[in-house]
N, C-alpha and C. Protein backbone atom coordinates (compact mmCIF):
# COMPACT_ATOMS: atom_id res chain seq x y z
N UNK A 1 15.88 -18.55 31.58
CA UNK A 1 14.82 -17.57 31.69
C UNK A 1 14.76 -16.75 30.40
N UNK A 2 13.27 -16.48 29.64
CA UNK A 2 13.69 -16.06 28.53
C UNK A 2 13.69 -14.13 28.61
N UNK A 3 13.80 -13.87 27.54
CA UNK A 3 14.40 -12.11 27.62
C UNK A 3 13.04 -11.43 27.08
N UNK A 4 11.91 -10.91 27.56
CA UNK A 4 11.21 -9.91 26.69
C UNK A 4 11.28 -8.58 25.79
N UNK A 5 11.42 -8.46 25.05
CA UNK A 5 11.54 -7.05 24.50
C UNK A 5 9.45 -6.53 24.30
N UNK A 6 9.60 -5.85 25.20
CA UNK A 6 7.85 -5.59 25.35
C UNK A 6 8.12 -4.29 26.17
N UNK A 7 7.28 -3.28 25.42
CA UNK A 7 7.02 -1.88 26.11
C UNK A 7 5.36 -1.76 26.36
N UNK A 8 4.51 -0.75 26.89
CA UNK A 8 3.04 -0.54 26.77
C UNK A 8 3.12 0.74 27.00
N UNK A 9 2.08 1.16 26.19
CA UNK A 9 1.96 3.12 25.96
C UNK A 9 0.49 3.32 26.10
N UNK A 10 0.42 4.22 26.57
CA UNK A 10 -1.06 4.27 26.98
C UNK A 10 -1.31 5.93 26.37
N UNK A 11 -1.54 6.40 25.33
CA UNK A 11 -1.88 7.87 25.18
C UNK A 11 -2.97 8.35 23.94
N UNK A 12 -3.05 9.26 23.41
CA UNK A 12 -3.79 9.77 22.67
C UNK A 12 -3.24 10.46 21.33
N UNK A 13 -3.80 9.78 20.02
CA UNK A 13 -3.21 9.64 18.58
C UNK A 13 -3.09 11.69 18.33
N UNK A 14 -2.20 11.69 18.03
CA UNK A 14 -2.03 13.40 17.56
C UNK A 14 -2.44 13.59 16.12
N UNK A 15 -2.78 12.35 15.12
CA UNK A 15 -3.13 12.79 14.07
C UNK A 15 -3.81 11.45 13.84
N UNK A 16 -4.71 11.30 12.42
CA UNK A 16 -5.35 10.12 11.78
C UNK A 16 -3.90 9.43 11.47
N UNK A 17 -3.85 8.10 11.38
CA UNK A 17 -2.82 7.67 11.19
C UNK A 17 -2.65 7.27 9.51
N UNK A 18 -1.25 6.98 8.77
CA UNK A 18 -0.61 7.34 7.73
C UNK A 18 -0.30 5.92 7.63
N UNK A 19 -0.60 5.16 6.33
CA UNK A 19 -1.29 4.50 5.89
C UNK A 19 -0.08 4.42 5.02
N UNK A 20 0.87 3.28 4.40
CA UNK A 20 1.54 3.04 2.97
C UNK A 20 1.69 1.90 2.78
N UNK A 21 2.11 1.52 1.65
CA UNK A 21 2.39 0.35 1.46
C UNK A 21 4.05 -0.13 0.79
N UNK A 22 4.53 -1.35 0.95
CA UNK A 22 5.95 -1.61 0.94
C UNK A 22 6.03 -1.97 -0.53
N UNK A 23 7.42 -1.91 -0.96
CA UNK A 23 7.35 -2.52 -2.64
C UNK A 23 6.54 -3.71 -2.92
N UNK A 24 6.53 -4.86 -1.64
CA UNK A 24 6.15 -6.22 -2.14
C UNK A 24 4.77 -6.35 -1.46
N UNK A 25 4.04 -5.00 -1.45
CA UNK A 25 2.62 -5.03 -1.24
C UNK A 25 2.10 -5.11 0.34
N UNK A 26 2.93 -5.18 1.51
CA UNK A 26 2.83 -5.12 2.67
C UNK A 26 2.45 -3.35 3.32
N UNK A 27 1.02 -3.74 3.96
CA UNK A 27 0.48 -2.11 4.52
C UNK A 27 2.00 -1.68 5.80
N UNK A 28 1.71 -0.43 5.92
CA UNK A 28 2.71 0.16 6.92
C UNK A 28 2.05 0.74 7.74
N UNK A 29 1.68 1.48 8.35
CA UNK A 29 1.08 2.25 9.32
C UNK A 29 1.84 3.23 10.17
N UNK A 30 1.91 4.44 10.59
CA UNK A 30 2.85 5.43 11.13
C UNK A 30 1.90 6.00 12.36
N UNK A 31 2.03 6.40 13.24
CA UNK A 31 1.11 7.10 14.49
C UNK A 31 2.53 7.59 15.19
N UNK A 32 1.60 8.61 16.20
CA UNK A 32 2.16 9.29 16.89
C UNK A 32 1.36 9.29 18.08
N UNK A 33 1.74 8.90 19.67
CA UNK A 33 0.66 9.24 20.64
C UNK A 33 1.56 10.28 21.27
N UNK A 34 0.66 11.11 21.92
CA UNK A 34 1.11 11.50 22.89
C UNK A 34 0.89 10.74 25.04
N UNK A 35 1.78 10.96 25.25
CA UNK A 35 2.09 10.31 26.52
C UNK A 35 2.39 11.64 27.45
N UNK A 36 1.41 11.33 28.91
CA UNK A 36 1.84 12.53 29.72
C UNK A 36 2.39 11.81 30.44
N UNK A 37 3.05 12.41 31.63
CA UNK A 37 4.08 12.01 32.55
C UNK A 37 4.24 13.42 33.59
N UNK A 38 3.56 13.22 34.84
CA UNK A 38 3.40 14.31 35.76
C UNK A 38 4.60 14.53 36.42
N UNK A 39 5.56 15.67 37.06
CA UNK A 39 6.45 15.25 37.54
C UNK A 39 6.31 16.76 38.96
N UNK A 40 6.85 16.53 40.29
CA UNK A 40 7.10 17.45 40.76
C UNK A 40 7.81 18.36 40.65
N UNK A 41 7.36 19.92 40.37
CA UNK A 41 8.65 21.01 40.53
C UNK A 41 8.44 21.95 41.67
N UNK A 42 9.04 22.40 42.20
CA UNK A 42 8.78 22.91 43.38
C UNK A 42 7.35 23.26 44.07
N UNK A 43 7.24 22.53 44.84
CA UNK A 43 5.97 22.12 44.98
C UNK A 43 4.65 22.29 44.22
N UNK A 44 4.57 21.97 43.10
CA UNK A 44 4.15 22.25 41.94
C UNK A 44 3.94 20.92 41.16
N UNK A 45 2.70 20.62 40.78
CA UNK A 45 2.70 19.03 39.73
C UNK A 45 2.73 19.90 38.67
N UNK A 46 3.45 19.52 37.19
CA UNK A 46 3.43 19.62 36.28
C UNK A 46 3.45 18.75 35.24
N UNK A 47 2.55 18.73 34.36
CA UNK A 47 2.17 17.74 32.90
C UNK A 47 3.56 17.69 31.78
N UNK A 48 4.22 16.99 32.03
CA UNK A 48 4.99 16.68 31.15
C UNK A 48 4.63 16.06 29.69
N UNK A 49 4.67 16.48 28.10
CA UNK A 49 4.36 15.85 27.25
C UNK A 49 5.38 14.95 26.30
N UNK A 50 5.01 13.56 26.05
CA UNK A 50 6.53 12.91 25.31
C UNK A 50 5.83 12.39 24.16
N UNK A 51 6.06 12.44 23.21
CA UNK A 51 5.68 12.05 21.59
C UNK A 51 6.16 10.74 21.15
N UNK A 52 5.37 9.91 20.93
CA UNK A 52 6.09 8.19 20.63
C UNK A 52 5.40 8.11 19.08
N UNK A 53 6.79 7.86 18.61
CA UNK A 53 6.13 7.16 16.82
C UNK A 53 6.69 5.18 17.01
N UNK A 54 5.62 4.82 16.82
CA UNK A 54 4.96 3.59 16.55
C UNK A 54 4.48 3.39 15.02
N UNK A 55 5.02 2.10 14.76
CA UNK A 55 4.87 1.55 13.39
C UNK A 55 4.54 0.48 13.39
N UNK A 56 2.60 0.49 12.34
CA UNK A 56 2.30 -1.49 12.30
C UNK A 56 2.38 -1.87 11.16
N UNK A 57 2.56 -3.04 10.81
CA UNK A 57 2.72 -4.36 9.99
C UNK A 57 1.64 -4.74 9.42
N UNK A 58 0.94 -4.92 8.09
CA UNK A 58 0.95 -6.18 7.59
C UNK A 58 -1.20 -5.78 7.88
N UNK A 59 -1.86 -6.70 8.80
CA UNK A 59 -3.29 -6.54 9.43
C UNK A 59 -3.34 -5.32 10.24
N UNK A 60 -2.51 -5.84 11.41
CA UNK A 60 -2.19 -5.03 11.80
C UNK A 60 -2.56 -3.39 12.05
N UNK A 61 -1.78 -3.08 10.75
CA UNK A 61 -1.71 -1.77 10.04
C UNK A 61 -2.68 -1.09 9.18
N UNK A 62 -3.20 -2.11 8.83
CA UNK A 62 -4.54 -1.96 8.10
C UNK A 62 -5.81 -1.78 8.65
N UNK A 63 -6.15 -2.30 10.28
CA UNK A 63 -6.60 -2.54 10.93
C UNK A 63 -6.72 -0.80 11.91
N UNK A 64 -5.73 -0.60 12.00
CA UNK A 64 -5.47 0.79 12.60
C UNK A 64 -5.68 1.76 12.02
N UNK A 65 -5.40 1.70 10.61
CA UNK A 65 -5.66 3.14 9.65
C UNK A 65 -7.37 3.13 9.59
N UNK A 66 -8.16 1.61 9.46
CA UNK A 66 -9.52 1.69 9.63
C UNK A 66 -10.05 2.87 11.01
N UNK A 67 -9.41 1.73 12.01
CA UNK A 67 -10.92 2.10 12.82
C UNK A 67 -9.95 3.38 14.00
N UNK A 68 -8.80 3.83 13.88
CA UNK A 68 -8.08 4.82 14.49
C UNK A 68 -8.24 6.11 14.17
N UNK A 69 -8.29 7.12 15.02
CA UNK A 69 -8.27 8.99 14.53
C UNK A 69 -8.02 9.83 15.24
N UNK A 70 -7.65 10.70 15.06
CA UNK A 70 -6.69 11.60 15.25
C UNK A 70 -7.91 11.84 17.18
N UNK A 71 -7.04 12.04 18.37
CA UNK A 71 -7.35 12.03 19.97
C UNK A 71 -7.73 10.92 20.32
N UNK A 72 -7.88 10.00 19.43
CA UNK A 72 -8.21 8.41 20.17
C UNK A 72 -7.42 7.89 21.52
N UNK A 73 -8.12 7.51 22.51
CA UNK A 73 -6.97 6.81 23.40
C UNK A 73 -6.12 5.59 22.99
N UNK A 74 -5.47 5.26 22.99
CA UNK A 74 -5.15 3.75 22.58
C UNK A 74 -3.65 3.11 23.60
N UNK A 75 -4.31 1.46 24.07
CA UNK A 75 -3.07 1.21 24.10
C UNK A 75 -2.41 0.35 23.44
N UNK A 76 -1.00 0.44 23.67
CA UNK A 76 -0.29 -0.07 22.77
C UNK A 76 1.19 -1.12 23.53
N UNK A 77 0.90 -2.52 23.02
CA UNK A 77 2.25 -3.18 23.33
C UNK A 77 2.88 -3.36 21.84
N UNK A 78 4.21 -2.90 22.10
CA UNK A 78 5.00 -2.95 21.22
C UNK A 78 6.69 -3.37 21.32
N UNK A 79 7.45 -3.33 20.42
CA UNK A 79 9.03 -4.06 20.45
C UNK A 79 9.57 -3.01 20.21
N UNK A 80 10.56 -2.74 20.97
CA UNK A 80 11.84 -1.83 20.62
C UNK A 80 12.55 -2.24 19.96
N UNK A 81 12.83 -1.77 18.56
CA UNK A 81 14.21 -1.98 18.48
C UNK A 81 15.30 -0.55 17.73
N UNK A 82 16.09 -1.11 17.49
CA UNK A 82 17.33 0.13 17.27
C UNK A 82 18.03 -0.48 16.20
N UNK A 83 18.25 0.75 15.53
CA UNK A 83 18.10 0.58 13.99
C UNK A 83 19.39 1.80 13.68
N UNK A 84 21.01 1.06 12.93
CA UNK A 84 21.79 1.83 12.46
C UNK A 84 21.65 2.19 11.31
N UNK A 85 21.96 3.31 10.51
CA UNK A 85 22.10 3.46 9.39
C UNK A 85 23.17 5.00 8.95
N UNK A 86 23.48 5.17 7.62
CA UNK A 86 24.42 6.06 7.54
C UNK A 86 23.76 7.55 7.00
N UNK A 87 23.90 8.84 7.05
CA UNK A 87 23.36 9.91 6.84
C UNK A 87 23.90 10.16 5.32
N UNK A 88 23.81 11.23 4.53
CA UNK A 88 24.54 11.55 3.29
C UNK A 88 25.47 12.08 3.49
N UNK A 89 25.78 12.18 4.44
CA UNK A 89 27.44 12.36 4.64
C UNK A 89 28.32 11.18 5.12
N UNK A 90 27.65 10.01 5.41
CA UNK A 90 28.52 8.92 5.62
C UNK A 90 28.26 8.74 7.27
N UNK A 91 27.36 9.48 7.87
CA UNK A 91 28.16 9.68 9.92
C UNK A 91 27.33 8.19 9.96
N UNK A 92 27.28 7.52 11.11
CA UNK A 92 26.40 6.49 11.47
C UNK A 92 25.34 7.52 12.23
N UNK A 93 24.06 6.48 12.28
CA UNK A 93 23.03 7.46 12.80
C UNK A 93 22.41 6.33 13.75
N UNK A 94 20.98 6.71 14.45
CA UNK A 94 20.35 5.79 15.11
C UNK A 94 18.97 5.42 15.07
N UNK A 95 18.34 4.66 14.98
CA UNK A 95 16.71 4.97 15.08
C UNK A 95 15.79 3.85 16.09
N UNK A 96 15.46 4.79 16.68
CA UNK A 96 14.94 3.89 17.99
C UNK A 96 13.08 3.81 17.79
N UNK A 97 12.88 2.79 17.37
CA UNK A 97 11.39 2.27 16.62
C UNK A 97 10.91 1.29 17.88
N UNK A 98 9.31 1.63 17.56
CA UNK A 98 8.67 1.08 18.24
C UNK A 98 8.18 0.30 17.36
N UNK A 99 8.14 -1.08 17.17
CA UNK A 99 6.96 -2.22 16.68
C UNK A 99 5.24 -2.22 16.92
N UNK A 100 4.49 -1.81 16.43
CA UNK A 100 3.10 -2.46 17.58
C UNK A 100 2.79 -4.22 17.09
N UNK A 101 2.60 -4.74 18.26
CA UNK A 101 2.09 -6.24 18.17
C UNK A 101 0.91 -6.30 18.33
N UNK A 102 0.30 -5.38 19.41
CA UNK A 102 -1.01 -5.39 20.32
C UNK A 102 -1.29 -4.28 20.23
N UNK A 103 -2.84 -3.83 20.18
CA UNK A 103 -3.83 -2.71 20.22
C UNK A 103 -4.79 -2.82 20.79
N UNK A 104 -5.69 -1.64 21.39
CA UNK A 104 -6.64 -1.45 22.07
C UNK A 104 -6.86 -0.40 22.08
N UNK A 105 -8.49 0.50 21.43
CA UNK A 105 -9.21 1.65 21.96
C UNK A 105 -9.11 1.53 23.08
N UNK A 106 -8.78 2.39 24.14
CA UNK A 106 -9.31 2.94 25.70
C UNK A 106 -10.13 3.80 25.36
N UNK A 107 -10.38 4.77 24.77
CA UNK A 107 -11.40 5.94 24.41
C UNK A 107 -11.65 6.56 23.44
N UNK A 108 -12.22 6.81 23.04
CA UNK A 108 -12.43 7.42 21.53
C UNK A 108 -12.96 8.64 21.50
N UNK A 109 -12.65 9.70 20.89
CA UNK A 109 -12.57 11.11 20.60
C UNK A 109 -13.85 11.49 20.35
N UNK A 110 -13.93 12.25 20.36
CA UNK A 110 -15.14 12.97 20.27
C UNK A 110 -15.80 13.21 18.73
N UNK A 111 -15.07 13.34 17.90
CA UNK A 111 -14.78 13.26 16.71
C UNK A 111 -14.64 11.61 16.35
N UNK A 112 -14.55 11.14 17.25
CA UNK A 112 -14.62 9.03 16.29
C UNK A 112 -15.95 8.98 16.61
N UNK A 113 -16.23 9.28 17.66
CA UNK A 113 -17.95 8.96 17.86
C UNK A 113 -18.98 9.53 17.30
N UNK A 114 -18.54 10.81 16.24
CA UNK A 114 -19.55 11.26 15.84
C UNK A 114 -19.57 9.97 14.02
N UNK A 115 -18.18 9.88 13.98
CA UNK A 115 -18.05 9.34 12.51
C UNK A 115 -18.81 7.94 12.85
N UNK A 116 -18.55 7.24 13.99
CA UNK A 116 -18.86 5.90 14.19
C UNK A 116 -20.47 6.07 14.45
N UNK A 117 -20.94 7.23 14.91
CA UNK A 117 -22.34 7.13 14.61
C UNK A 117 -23.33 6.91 12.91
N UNK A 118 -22.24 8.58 12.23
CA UNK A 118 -22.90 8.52 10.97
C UNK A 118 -22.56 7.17 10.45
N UNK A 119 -21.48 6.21 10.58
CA UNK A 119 -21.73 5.08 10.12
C UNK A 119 -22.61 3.98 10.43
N UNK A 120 -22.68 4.11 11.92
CA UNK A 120 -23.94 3.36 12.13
C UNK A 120 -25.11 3.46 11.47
N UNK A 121 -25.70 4.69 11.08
CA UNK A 121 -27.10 5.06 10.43
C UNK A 121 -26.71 4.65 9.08
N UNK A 122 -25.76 4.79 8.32
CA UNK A 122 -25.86 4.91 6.95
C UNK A 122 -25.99 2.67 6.82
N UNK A 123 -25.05 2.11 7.58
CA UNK A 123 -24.95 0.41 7.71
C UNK A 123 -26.87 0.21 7.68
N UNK A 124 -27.50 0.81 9.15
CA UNK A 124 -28.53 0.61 9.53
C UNK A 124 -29.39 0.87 8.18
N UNK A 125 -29.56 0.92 7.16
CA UNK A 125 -30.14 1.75 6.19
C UNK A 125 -29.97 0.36 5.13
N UNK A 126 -28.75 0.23 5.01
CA UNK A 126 -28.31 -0.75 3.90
C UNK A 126 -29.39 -2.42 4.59
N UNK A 127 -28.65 -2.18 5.55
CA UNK A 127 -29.34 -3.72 6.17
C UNK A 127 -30.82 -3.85 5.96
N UNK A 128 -31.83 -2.54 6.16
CA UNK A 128 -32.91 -2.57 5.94
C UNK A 128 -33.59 -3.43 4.73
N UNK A 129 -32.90 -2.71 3.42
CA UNK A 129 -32.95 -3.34 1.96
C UNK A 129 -32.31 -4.76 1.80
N UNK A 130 -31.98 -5.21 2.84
CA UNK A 130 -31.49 -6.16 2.74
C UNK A 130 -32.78 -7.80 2.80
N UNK A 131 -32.36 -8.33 1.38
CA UNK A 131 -33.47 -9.79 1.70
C UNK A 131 -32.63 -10.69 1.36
N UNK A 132 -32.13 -11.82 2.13
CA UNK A 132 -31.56 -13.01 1.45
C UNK A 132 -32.32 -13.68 0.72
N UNK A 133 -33.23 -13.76 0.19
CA UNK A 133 -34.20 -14.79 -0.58
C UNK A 133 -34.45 -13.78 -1.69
């Protein structure tokens, strides 16, 4: 039977996402969603908030810094993994990373729809002038 390493996040980007590139020319991509999680307190629902940083690869990543912005819904399947390394003092440390493989808008901000409009009009404009012959 084989082993999945597969998570899914379902929340809303806290900032435009952060965009770099690696020495040997590979895009990076950095986000942050936020994730709620309701929980009972004495008879009381309360909104719990948890902050996930997610990192894409390659299209990917490039792909996300395009058409992603800051309250977007998005979901996200991604790989855990865990990552040692040493501090400047020598201690061992830990880093628990999310991969994204898979993406999806669920909703888009109020603020993407106004940008995805003005781009619509300004495209709609170009195409006009447009003659193949």
């Amino acid at each position: 039977m084989p082993i999945y390493n597969q998570c899914q996040f379902i929340g809303n980007l806290g900032q435009d996402p952060e965009m770099n590139y690696t020495p040997t020319g590979t895009a990076v991509t950095n986000l942050s969603i936020a994730v709620d999680r309701r929980e009972k307190k004495e008879d009381e629902w309360v909104s719990e908030t948890t902050w996930i940083r997610l990192t894409a690869f390659g299209k990917t990543a490039e792909s996300m810094h395009q058409h992603l912005g800051v309250g977007d819904k998005i979901v996200v399947q991604a790989e855990y993994q865990k990552r040692q390394y040493q501090d400047d003092e020598g201690n061992d440390r830990y880093s628990h990373d999310f991969i994204i493989r898979e993406w999806r808008i669920a909703s888009r901000s109020m603020r993407s729809q106004e940008e995805d409009e003005a781009t619509d009009e300004v495209e709609t404009e170009e195409d006009d002038d447009y003659m193949p012959f």
